[in-house]
N, C-alpha and C. Protein backbone atom coordinates (compact mmCIF):
# COMPACT_ATOMS: atom_id res chain seq x y z
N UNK A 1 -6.60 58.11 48.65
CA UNK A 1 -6.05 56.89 49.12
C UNK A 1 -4.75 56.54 48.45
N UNK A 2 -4.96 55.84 47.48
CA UNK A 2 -3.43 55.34 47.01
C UNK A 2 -3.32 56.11 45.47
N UNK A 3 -3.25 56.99 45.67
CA UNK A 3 -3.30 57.82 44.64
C UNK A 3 -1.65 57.75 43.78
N UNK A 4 -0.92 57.31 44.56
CA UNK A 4 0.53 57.11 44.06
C UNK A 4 0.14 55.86 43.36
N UNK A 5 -0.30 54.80 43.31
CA UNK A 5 -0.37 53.61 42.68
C UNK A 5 -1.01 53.66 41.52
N UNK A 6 -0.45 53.43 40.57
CA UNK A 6 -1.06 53.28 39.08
C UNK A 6 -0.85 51.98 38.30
N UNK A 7 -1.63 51.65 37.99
CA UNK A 7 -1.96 49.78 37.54
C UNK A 7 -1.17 49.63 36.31
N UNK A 8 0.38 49.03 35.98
CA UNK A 8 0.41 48.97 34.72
C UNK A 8 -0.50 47.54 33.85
N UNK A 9 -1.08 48.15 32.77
CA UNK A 9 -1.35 46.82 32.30
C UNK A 9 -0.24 46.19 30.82
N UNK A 10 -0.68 45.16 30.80
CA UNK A 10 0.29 44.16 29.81
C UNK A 10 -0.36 44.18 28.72
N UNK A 11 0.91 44.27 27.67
CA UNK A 11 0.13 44.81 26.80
C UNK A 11 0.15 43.01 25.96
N UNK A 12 -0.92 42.45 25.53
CA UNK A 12 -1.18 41.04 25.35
C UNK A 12 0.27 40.69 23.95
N UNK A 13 0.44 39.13 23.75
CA UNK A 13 1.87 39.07 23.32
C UNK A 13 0.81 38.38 22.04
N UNK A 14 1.85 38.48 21.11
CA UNK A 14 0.94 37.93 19.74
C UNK A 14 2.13 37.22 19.02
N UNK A 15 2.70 35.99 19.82
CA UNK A 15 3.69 35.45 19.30
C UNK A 15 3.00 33.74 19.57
N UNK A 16 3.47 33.29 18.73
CA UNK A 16 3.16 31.86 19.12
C UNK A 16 4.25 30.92 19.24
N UNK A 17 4.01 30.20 19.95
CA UNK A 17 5.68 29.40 20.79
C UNK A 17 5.14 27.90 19.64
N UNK A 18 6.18 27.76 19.06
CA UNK A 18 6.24 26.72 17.55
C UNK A 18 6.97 25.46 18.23
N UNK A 19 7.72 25.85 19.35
CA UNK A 19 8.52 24.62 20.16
C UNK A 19 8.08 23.49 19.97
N UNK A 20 6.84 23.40 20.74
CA UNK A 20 6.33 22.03 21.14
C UNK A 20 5.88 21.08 19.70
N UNK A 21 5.27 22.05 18.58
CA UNK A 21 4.73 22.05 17.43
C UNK A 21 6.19 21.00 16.83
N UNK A 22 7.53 21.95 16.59
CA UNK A 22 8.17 21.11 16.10
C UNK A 22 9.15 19.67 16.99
N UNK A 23 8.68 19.83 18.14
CA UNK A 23 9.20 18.86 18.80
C UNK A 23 7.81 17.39 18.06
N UNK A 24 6.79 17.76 17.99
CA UNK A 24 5.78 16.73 17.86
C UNK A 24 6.22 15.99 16.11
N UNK A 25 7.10 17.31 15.39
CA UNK A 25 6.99 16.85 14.15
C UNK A 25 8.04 15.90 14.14
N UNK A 26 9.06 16.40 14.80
CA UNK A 26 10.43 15.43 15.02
C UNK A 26 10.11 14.06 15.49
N UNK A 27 9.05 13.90 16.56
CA UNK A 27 8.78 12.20 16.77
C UNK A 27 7.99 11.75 15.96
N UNK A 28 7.14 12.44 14.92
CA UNK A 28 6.53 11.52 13.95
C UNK A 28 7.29 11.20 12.38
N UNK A 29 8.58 12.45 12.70
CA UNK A 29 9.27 12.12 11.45
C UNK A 29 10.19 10.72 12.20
N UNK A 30 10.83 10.31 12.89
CA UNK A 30 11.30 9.40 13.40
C UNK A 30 10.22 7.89 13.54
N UNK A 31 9.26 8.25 14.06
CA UNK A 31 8.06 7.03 13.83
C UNK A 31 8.02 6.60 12.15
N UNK A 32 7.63 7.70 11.07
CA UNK A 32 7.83 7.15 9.83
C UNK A 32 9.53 6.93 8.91
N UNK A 33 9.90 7.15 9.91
CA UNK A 33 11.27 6.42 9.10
C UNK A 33 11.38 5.34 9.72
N UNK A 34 11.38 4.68 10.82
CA UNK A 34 10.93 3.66 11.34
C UNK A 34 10.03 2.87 10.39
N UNK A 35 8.65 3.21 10.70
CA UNK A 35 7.77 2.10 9.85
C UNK A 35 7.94 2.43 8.49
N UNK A 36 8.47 2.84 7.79
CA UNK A 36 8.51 2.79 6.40
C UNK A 36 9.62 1.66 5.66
N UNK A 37 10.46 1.17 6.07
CA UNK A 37 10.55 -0.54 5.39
C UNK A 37 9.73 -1.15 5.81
N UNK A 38 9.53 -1.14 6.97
CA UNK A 38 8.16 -2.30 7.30
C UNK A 38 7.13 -2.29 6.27
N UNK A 39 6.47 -0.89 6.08
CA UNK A 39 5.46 -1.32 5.37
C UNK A 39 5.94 -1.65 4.13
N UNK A 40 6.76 -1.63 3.22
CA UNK A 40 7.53 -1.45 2.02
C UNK A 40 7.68 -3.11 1.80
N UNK A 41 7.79 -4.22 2.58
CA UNK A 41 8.09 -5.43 2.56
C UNK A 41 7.08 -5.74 1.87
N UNK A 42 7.30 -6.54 1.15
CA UNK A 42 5.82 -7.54 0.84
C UNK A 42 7.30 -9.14 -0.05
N UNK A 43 6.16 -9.70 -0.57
CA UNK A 43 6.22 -10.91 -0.94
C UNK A 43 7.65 -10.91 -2.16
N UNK A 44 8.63 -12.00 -1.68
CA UNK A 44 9.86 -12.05 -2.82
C UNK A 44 9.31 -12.88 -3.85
N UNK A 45 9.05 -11.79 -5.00
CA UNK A 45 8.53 -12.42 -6.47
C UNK A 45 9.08 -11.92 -7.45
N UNK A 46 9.97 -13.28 -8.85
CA UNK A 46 10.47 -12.69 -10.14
C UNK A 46 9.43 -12.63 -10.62
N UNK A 47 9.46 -11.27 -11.36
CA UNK A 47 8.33 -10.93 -12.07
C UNK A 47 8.96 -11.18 -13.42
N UNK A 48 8.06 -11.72 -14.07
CA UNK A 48 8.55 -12.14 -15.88
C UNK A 48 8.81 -10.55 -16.71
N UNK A 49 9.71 -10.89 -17.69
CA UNK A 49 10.40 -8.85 -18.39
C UNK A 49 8.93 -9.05 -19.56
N UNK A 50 8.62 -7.97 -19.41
CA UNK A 50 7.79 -7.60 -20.43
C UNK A 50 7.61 -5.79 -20.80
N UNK A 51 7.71 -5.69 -22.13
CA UNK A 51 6.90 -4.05 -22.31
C UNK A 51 5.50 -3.90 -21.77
N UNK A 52 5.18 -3.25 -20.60
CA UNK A 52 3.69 -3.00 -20.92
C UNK A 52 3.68 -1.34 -20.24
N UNK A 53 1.99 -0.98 -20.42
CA UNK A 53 1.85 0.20 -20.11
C UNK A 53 1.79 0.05 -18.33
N UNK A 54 2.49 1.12 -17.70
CA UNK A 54 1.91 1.47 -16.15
C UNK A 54 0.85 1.82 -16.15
N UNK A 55 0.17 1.67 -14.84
CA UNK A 55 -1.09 1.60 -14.52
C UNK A 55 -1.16 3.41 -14.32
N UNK A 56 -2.48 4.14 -14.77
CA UNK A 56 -2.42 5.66 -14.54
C UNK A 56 -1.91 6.01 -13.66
N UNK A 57 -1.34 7.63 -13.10
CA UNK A 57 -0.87 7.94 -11.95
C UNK A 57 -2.52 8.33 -11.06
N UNK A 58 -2.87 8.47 -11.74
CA UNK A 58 -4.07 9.33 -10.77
C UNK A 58 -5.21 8.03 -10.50
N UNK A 59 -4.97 6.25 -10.83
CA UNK A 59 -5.62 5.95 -9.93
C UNK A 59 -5.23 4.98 -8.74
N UNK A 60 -6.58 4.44 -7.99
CA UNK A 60 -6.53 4.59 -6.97
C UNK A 60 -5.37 2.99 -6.54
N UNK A 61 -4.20 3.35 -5.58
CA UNK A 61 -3.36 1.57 -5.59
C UNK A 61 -4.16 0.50 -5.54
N UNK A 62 -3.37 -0.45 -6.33
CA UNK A 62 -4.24 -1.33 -7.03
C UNK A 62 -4.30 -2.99 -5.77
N UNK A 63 -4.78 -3.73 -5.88
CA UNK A 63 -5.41 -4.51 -5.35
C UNK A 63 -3.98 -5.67 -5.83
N UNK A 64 -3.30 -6.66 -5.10
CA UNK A 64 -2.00 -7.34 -5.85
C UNK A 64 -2.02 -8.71 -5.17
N UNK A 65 -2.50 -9.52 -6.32
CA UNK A 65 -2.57 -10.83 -5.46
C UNK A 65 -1.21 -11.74 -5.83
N UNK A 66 -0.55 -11.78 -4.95
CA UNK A 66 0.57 -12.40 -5.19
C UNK A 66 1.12 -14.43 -5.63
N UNK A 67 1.35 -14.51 -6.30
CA UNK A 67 2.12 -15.67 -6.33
C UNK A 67 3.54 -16.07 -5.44
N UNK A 68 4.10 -16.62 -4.97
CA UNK A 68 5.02 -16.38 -5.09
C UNK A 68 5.86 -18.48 -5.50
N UNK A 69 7.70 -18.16 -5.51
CA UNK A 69 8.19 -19.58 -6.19
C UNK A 69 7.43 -20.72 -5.12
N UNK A 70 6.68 -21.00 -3.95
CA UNK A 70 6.20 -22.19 -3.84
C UNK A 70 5.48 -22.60 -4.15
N UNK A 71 4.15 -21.20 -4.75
CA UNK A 71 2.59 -20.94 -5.33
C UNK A 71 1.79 -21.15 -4.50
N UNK A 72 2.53 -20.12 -2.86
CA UNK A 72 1.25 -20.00 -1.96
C UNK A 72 0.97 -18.14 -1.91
N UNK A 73 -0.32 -18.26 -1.82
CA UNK A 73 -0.72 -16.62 -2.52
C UNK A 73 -0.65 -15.55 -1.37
N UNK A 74 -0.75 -14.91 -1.76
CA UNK A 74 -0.43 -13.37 -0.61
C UNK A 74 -1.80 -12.63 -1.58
N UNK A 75 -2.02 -11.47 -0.60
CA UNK A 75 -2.67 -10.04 -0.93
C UNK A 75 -1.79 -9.08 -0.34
N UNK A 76 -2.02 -7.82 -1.21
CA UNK A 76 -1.24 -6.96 -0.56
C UNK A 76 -2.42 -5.76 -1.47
N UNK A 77 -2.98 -5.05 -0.35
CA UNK A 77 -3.73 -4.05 -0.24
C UNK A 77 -3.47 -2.85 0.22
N UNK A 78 -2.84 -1.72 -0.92
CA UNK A 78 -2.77 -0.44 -0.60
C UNK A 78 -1.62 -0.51 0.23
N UNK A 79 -0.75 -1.85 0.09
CA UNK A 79 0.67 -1.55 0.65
C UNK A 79 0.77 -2.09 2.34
N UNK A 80 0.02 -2.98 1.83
CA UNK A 80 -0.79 -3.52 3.17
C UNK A 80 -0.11 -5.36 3.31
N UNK A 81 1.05 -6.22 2.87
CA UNK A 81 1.11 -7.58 2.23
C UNK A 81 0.65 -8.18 3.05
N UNK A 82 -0.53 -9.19 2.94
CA UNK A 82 -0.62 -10.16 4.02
C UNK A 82 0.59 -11.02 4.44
N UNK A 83 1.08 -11.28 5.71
CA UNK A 83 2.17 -12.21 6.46
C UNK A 83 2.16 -13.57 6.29
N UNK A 84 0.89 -14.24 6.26
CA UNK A 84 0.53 -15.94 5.94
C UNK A 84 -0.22 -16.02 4.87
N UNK A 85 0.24 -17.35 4.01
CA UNK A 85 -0.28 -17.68 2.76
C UNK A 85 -1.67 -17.58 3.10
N UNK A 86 -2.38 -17.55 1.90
CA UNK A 86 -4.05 -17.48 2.21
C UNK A 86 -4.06 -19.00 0.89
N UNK A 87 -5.56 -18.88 0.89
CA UNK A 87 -5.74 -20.26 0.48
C UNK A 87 -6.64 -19.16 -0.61
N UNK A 88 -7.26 -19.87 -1.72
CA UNK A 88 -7.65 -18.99 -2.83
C UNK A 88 -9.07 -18.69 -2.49
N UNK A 89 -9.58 -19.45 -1.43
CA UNK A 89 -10.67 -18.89 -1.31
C UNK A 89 -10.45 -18.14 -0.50
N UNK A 90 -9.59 -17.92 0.73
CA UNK A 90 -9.30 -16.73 1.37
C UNK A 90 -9.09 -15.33 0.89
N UNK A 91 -8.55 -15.55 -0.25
CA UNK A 91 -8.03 -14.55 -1.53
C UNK A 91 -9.33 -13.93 -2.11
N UNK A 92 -10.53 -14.88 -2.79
CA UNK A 92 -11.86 -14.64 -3.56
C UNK A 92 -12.84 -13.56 -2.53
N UNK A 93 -12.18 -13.94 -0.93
CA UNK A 93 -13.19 -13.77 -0.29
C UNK A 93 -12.94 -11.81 0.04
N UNK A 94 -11.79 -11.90 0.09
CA UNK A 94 -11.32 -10.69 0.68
C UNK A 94 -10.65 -9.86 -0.58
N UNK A 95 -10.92 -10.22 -1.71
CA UNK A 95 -11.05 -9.25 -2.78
C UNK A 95 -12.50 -8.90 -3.64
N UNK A 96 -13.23 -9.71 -2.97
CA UNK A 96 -14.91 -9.52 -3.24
C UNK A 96 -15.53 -8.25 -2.15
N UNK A 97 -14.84 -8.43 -0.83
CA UNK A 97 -15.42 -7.40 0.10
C UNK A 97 -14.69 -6.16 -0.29
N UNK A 98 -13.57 -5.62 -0.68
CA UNK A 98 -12.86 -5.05 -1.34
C UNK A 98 -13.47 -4.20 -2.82
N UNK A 99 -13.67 -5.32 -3.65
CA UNK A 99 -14.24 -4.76 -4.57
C UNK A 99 -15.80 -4.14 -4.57
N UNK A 100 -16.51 -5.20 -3.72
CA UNK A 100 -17.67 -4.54 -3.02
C UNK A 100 -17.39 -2.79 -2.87
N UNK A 101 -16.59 -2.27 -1.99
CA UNK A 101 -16.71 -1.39 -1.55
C UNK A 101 -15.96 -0.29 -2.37
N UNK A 102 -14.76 -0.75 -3.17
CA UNK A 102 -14.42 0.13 -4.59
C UNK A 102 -14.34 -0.39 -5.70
N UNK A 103 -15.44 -0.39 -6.43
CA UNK A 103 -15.37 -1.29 -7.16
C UNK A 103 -14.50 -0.62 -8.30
N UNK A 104 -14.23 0.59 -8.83
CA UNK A 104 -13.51 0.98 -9.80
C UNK A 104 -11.72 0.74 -9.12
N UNK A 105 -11.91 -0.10 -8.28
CA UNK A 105 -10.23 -0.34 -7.81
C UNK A 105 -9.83 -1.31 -8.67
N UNK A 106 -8.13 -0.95 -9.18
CA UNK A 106 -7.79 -2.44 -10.49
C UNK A 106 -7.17 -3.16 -9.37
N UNK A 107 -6.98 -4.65 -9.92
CA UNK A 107 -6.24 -5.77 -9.48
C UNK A 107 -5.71 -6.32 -10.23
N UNK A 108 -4.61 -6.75 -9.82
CA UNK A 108 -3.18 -7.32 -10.35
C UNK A 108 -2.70 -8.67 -10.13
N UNK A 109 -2.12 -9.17 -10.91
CA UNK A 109 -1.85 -10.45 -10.43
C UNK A 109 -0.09 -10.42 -11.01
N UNK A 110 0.39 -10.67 -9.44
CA UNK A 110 1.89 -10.71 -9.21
C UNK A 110 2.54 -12.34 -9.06
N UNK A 111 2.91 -12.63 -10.19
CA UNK A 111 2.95 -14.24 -10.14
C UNK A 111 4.78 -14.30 -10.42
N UNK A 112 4.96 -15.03 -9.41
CA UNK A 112 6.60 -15.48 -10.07
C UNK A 112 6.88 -15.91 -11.31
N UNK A 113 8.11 -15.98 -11.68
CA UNK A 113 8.51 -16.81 -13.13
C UNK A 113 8.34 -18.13 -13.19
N UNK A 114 8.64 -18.87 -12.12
CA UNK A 114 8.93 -19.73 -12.06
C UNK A 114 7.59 -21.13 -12.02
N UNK A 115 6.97 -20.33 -11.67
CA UNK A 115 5.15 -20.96 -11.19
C UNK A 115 4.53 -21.16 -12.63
N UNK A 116 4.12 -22.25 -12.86
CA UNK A 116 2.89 -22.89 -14.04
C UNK A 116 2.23 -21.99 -14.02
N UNK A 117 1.78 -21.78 -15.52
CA UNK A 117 0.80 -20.71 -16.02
C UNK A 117 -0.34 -21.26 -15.70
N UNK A 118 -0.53 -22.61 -15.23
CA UNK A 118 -1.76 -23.06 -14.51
C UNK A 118 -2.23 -22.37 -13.36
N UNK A 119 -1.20 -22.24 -12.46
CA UNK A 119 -1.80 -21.29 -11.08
C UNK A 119 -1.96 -19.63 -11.33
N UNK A 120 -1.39 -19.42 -12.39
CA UNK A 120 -1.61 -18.12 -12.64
C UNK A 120 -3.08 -17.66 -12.94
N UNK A 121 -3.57 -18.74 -14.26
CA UNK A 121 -4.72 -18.67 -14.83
C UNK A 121 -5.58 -19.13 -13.20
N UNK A 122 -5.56 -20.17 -12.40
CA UNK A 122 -6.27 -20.41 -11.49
C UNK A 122 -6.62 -19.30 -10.86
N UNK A 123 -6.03 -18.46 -10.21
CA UNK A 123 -5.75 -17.16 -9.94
C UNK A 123 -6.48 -16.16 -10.02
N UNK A 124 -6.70 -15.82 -11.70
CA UNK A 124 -7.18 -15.46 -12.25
C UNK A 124 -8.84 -15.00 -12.54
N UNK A 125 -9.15 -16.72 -12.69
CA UNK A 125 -10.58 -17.23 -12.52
C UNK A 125 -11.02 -16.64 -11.49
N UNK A 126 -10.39 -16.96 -10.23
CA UNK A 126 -10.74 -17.12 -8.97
C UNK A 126 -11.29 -15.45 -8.76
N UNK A 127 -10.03 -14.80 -9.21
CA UNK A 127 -10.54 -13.12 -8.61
C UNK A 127 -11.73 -12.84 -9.78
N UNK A 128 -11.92 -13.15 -11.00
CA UNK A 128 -12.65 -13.24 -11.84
C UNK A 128 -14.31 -13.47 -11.04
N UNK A 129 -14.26 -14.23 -10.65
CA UNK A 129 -15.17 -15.11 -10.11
C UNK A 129 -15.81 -14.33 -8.20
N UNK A 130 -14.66 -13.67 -7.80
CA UNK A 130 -15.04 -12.93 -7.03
C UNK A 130 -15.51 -11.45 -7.41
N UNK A 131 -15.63 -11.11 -8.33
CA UNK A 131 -16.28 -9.89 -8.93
C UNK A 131 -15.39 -8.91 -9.68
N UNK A 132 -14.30 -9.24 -10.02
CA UNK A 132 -13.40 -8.54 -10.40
C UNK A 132 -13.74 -8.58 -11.82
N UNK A 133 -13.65 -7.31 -12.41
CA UNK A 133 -14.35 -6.77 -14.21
C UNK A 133 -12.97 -7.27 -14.48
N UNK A 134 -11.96 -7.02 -14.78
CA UNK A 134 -10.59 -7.38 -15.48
C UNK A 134 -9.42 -7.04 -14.39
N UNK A 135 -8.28 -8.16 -14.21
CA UNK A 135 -7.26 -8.44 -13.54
C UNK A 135 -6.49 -8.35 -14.88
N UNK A 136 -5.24 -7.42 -14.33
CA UNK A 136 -4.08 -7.22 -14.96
C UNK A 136 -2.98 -7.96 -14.44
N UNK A 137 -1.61 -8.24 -15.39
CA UNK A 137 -0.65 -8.72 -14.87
C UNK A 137 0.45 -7.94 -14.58
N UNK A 138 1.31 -7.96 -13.54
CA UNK A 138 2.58 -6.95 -13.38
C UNK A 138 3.76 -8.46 -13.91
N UNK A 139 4.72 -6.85 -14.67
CA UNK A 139 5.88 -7.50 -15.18
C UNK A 139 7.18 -6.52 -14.85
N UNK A 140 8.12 -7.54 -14.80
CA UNK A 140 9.25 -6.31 -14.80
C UNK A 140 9.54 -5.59 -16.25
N UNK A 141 10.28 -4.37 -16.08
CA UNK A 141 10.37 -4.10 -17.70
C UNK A 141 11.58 -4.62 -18.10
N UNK A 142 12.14 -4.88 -19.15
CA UNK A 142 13.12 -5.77 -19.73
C UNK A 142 14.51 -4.90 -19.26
N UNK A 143 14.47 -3.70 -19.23
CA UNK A 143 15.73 -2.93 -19.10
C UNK A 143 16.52 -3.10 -17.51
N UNK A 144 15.32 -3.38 -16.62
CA UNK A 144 15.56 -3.62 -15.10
C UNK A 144 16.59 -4.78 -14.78
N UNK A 145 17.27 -4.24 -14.00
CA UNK A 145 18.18 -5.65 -13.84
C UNK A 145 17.69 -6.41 -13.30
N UNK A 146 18.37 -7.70 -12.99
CA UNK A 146 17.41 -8.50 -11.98
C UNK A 146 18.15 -8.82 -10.36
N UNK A 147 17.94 -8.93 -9.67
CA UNK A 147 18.16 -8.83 -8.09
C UNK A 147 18.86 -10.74 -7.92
């Protein structure tokens, strides 16, 4: 019959097409340059100059309850700042469910210069009082200029 006809076959390709791969990387490198001031914003606070030690590198970001110059409070979680003042029990409440769930996470207390060491200590109590073992304070270091 068709004895002239002989089947070529293909011989299979062992290349992989990377195109689409780096087209996908290019819109997510553009998405995070985008959201990366956004997330970077949080609360305008002078932090008082002090020597102290940084918090380890290897643990986990710390928990930052903010003050700021009117002495209405913020959270900012893992880089997360809340947008509207919270009220301190809003603050107790949502660093108790928090600590609930890591409890070896530190917390910080980011208080302006300008704010009574009364609301600081209030502050304090408060995350105290929501289950927190010890709240640290952030300072600028003395060498930093100031903004």
């Amino acid at each position: 019959m068709n004895q002239g006809y002989q089947r070529k076959r293909r011989r299979p390709v062992a290349e992989i097409n990377v195109v689409p791969y780096i087209d996908v990387m290019l819109v997510l490198l553009i998405i995070f340059m985008v959201t990366a001031p956004i997330v970077t914003q949080g609360v305008k606070v002078e932090l008082p100059q002090g020597n102290a030690e940084p918090l380890p590198a290897d643990s986990k970001p710390p928990v930052i309850a903010s003050i700021d110059a009117q002495g209405e409070y913020f959270l900012d979680v893992g880089g997360a700042p809340s947008q509207q003042p919270l009220t301190l029990d809003e603050v107790a409440t949502r660093v108790a469910a928090i600590i609930q769930l890591e409890p070896e996470r530190p917390v910080v207390v980011k208080g302006d210069r300008a704010i009574p060491y009364e609301n600081v200590i209030q502050l304090m109590v408060t995350l105290q009082g929501a289950g927190v073992p010890s709240v640290g304070l952030m300072t600028d270091s003395p060498d930093k200029e100031s903004k």
